[in-house]
Structure formats: structure tokens, C-alpha cells
Protein backbone atom coordinates (compact mmCIF):
# COMPACT_ATOMS: atom_id res chain seq x y z
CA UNK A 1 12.63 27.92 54.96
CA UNK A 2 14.96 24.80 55.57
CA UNK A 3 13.39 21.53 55.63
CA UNK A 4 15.40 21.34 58.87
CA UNK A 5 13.08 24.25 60.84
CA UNK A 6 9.83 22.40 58.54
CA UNK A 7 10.93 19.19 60.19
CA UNK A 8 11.00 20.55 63.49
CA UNK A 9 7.65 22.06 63.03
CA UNK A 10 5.86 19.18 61.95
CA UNK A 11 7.96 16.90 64.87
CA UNK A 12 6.84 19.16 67.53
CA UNK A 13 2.96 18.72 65.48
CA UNK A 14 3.49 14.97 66.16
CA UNK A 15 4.59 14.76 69.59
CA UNK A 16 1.58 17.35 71.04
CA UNK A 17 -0.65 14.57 68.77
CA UNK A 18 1.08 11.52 70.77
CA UNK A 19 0.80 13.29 74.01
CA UNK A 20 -2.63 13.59 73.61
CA UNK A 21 -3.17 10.21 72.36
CA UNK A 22 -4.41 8.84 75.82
CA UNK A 23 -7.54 10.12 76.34
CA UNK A 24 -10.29 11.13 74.57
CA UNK A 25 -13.33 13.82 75.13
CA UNK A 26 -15.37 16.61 73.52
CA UNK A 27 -13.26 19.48 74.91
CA UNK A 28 -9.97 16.89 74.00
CA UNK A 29 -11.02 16.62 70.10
CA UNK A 30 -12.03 20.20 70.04
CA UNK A 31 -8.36 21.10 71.45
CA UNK A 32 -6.78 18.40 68.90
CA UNK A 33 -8.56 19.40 65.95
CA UNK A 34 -7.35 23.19 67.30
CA UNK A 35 -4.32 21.98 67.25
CA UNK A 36 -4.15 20.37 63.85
CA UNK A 37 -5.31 23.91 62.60
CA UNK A 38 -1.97 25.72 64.30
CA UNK A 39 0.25 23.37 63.00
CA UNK A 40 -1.16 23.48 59.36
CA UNK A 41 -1.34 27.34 59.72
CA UNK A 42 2.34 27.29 60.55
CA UNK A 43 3.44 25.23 57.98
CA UNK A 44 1.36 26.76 55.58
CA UNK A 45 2.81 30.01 56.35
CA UNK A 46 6.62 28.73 56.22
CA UNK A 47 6.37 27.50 53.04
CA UNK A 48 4.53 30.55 51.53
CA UNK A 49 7.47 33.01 53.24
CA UNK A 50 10.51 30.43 51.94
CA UNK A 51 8.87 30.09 48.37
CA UNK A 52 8.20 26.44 48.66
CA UNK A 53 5.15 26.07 47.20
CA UNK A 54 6.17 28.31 44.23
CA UNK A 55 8.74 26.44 43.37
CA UNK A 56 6.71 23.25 43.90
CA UNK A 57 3.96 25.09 41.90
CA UNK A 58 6.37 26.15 38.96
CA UNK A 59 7.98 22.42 39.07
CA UNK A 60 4.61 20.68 38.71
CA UNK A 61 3.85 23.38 35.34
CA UNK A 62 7.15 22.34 33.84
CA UNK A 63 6.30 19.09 34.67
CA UNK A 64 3.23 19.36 32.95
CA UNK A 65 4.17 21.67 30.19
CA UNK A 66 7.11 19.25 29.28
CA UNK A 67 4.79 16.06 29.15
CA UNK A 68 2.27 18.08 26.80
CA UNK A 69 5.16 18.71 24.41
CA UNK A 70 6.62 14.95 24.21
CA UNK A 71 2.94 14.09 23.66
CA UNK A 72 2.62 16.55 21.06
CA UNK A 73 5.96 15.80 19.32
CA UNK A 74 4.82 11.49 19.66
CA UNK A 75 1.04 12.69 17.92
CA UNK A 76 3.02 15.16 15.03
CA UNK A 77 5.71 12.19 14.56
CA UNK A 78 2.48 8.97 14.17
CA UNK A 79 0.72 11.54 11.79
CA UNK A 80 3.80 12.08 9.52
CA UNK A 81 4.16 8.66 9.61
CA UNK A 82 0.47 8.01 8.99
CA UNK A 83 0.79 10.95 5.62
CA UNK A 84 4.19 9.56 4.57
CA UNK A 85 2.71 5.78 3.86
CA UNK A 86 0.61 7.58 1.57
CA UNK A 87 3.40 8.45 -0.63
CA UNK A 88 3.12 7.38 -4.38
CA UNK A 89 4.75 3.88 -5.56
CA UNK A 90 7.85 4.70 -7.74
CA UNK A 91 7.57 3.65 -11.16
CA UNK A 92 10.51 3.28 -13.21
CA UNK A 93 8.79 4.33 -16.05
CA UNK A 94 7.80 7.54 -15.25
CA UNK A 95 9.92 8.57 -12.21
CA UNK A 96 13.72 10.18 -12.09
CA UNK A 97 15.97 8.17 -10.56
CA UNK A 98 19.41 8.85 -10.08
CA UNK A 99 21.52 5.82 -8.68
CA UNK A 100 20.61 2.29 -9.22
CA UNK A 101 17.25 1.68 -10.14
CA UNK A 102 17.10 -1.16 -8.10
CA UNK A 103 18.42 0.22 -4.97
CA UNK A 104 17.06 -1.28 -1.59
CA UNK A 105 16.18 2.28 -0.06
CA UNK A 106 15.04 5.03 -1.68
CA UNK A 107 15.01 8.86 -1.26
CA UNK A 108 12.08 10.31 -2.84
CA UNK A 109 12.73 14.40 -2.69
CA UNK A 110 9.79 17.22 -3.69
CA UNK A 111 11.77 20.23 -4.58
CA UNK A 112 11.23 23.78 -6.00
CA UNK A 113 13.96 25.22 -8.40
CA UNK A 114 13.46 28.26 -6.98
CA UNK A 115 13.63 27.52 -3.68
CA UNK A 116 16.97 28.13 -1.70
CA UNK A 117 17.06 25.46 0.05
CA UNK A 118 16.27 22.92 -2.35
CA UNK A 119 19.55 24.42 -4.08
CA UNK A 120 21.41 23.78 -0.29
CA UNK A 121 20.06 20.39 -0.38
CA UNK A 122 20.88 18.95 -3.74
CA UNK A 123 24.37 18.11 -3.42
CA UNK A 124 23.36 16.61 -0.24
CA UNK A 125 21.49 13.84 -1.85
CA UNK A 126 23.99 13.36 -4.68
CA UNK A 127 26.50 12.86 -2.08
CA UNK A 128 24.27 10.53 0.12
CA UNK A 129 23.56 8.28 -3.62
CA UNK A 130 27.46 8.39 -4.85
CA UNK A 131 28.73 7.57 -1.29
CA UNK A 132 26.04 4.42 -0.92
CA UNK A 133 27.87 2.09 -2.69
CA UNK A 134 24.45 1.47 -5.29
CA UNK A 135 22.57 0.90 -1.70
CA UNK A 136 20.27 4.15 -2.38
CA UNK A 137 18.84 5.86 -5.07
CA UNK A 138 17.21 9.45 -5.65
CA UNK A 139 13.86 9.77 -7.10
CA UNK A 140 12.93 13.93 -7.62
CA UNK A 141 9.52 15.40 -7.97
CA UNK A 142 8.29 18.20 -8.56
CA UNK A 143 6.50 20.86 -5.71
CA UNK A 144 6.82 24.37 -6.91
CA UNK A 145 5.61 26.44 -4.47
CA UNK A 146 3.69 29.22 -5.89
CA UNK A 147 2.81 31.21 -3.53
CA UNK A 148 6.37 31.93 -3.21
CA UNK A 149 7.95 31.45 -6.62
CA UNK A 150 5.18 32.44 -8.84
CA UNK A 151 5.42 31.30 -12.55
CA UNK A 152 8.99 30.63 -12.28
CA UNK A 153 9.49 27.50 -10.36
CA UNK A 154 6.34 26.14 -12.29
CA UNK A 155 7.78 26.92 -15.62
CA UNK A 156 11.22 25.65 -14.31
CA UNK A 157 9.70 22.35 -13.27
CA UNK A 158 7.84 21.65 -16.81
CA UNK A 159 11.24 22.76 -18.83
CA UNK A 160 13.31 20.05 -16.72
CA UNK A 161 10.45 17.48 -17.96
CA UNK A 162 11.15 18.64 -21.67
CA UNK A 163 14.71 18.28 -20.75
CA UNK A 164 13.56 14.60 -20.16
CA UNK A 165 11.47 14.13 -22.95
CA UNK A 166 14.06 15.23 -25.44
CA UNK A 167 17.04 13.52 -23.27
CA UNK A 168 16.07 11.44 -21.33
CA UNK A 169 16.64 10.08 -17.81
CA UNK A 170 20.37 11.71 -18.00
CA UNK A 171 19.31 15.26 -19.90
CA UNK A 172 17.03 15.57 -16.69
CA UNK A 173 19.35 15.20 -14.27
CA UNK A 174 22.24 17.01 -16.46
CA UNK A 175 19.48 20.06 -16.37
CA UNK A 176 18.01 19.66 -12.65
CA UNK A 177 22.27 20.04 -11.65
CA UNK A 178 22.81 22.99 -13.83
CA UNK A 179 20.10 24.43 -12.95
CA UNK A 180 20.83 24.48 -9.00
CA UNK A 181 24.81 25.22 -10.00
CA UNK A 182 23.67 28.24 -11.79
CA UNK A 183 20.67 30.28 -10.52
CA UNK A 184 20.57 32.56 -7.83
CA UNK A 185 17.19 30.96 -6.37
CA UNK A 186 14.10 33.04 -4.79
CA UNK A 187 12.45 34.47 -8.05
CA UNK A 188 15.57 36.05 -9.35
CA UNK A 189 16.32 33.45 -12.26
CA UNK A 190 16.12 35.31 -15.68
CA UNK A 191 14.37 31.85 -17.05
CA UNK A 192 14.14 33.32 -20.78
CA UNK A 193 17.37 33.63 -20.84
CA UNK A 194 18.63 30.52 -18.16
CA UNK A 195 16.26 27.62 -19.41
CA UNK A 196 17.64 28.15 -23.02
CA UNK A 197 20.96 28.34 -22.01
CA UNK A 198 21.48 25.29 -19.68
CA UNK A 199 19.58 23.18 -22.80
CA UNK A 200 21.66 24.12 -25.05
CA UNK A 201 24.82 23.37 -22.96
CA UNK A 202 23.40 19.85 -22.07
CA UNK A 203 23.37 19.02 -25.50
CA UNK A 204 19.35 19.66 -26.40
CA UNK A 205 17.77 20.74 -29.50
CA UNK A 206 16.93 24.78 -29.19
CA UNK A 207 13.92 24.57 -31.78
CA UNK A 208 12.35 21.23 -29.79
CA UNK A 209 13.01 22.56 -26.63
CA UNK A 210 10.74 25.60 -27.26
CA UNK A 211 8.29 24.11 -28.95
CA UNK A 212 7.95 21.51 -25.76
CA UNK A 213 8.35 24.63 -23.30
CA UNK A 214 5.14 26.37 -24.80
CA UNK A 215 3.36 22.93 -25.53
CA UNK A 216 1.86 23.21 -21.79
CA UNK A 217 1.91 18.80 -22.20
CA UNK A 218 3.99 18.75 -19.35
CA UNK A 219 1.43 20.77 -16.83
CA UNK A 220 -0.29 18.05 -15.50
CA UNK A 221 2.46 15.88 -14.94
CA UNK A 222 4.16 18.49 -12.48
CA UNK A 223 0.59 19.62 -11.20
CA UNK A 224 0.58 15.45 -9.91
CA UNK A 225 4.06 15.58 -8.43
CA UNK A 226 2.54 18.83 -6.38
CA UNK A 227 -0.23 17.21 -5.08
CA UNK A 228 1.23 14.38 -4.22
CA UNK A 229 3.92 15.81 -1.98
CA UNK A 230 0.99 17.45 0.10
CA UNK A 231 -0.86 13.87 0.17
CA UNK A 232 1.97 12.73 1.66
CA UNK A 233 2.87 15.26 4.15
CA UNK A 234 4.55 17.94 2.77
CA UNK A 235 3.93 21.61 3.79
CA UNK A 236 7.29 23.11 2.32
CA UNK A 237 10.27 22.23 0.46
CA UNK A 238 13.18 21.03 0.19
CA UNK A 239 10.25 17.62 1.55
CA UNK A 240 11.40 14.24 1.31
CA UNK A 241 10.35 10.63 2.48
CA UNK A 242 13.29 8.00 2.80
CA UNK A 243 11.66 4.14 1.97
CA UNK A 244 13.26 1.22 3.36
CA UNK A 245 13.24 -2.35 0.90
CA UNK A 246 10.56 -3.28 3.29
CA UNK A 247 8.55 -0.22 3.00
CA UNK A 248 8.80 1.29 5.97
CA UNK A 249 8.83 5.53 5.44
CA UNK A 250 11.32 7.94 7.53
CA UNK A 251 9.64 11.82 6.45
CA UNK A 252 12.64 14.31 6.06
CA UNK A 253 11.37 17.73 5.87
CA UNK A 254 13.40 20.80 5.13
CA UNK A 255 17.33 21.15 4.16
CA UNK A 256 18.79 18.67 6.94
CA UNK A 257 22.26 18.44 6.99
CA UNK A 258 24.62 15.27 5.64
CA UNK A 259 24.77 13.82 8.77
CA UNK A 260 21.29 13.84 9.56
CA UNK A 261 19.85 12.51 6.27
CA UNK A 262 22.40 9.60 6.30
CA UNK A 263 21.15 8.79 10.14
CA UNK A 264 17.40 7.43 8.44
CA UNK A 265 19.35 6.35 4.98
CA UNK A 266 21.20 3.81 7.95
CA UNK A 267 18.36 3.37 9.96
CA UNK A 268 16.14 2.60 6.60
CA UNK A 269 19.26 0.04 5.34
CA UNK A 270 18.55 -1.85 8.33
CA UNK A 271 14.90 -2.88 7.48
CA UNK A 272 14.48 -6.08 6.55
């Protein structure tokens, strides 16, 4: 129906109302309120024919529908937030950082040397640190997920912290590159054979290197880093929080691209 012929309905309505105006009596109510029921009948019936009041119907459920999932997207946002300010302090002395200690912002990543799209991601943050201008810096713990990447991105994750113990800052970020440059990812790393390899080719001592490997000193350390990326929000990996020099947290969850990651690096720069 147009809202031309619904115009004329309810203008004829109107005028029959005005007409009757004048007076007033039992049999003229009863004949108005009569009336009143045609009209509404009539326009009732229009719009059910012309598929007005589906549309309207369907309109007000988008409507609806759309303001439930802004509000839900506002909620998920405040409690990411709310988990992210619970992220550890970073402490020079036991952290890896990569970039100037001292940095203003920092990019605190959870990763998983098995997982595929931590390996996607890493040269992502190396690019984001290089191209900063000593403005950002790259702090990487450890969240093997091991559900997924049974025994191997656990064992992974302790042999970069021998690589660290026996290196250094520098033998641990030598290894954690390697490592990503050279494995396949998604429980098909041969890691008797890999984790030898890549210390040996970053300069470490083969007999030390084992030894530290089977020690099991390194377990709790990476068992910390785990639980502390759930405290803080995460529920898969590549998960990372960006902090501003004032504090302020920007959660980054999953493999974003370039672009996107340097969007909150810029946004956290801006803190004051």
C-alpha cells in the first residue's frame, strides 16, 4: 500500500470525525466509536496486505538486534580493558626486551613456538620496534598452548630460556628468530633435532645446553608467563597488550596485521 491511498484513508477517518464533531448523544458516540473501529479495521488491513507492518516489525528487530551487539562489543571491549590492567609490571631483570629498554610504549606479546600464527606475527613486531625510531620496545612471554601443541611448544619455550641463561638477552632473541625462520609450526618441529641445531648455530655450548634442557629449572618460569597471559586476558595466541608511558593498556589479540598493530602503537605514543 502507498502512503498516498493510507493518507487518504485516514483523511477521509478525520473528516467523518469533524463532521460529527457538533453534536453529541448515546446513539452519536455509539456511531463514532463504530466508526473509529472501520477506520482502524481498514488501516489495519492495508498495512497487513502491503507488508507494512512486517517491514516495520523486521526494522524494529534489526533495530534491536544491532543495539544488543554495540552493547555487547562496549561490555567485551571495558572487560578486556578491565583484564589487560592486570597485566604484570615489566622488569628489566627478568623480562626480554628487544628495542630500547627504556622505550615510552611497550608491546608485551604471549606467544607459542608452535603456533602458526605467532610465526605470522613475529616479524610484525620486529618491524613495528626497528621502524619506531627507539619509541617502542618488545617484551615476549611465554603461553604455550597445550592443548594444542602438546610437549613441544612447552619444551620449546624452556630451551629459549636456556638459550638466555647461557646467552643472554641477545642468545634469546637470536634463538626465538631462528626458531620462527625455521620450523614448520603446528606440532611438526622435530625439536631433538631443531633445538640443538639452532643453539649450536647461535653460538651456544652443546654440553650446557643439554644439561639446562633436562634441568626442568626453567618450568616454572614459563608455567608464570602462562598464567599470566590468561590473568590478563588472553584466551589464544599470538595475545598481546600494547602499554602507553602513562600506563594506559590497548589488548591486541590474535595475528593483526602491520597496519593495525601500529594504529594502538600511535594511539599509545600519544598518552601523556
Amino acid at each position: 500500500m502507498s502512503m498516498a491511498r493510507l493518507s487518504r484513508i485516514m483523511m477521509a477517518g478525520l473528516v467523518l470525525f469533524a463532521t460529527a464533531a457538533g453534536a453529541q448523544s448515546p446513539d452519536r458516540n455509539a456511531a463514532d466509536a463504530a466508526l473509529v473501529d472501520r477506520v482502524k479495521d481498514t488501516v489495519m488491513k492495508e498495512l497487513r496486505e502491503s507488508g507494512a507492518i512486517d517491514r516495520a516489525v523486521d526494522a524494529g528487530i534489526g533495530r534491536f538486534l544491532e543495539r544488543q551487539r554495540a552493547e555487547a562489543e562496549q561490555r567485551e571491549r571495558r572487560e578486556a580493558d578491565t583484564r589487560a590492567a592486570k597485566l604484570r609490571p615489566v622488569s628489566k631483570g627478568r623480562d626480554h626486551i628487544r628495542g630500547n629498554p627504556d622505550a615510552p610504549v611497550t608491546l608485551v606479546e604471549y606467544s607459542d613456538f608452535e603456533c602458526p600464527f605467532c610465526k605470522s606475527f613475529h616479524p610484525t613486531v620486529k618491524k613495528l620496534v626497528d621502524e619506531s625510531g627507539g619509541r617502542v620496545r618488545w617484551v615476549y612471554r611465554h603461553f604455550p598452548l597445550d592443548d594444542i601443541h602438546p610437549v613441544k611448544a612447552r619444551k620449546e619455550a624452556v630451551a629459549s630460556e636456556c638459550a638466555a641463561e647461557l646467552g643472554g638477552n641477545d642468545a634469546f632473541w637470536k634463538f626465538a628468530d631462528r626458531f620462527f625462520e625455521l620450523t614448520p609450526s603446528n606440532n611438526r618441529t622435530d625439536i631433538d633435532a631443531v633445538l640443538p641445531q639452532i643453539a649450536r648455530e647461535i653460538g651456544l655450548d652443546k654440553a650446557r645446553f643439554a644439561s639446562c634442557l633436562a634441568s626442568g629449572r626453567h618450568d616454572r618460569r614459563v608455567a608464570e608467563d602462562a598464567q599470566d597471559a590468561v590473568t590478563s586476558g588472553g584466551r589464544g595466541t599470538p595475545w598481546s597488550i600494547i602499554v602507553s608511558k602513562g600506563g594506559r593498556t590497548y589488548p591486541l589479540a590474535g595475528a593483526q596485521p602491520y597496519a593495525a598493530a601500529k594504529q594502538l602503537v600511535e594511539l599509545a605514543l600519544e598518552e601523556k
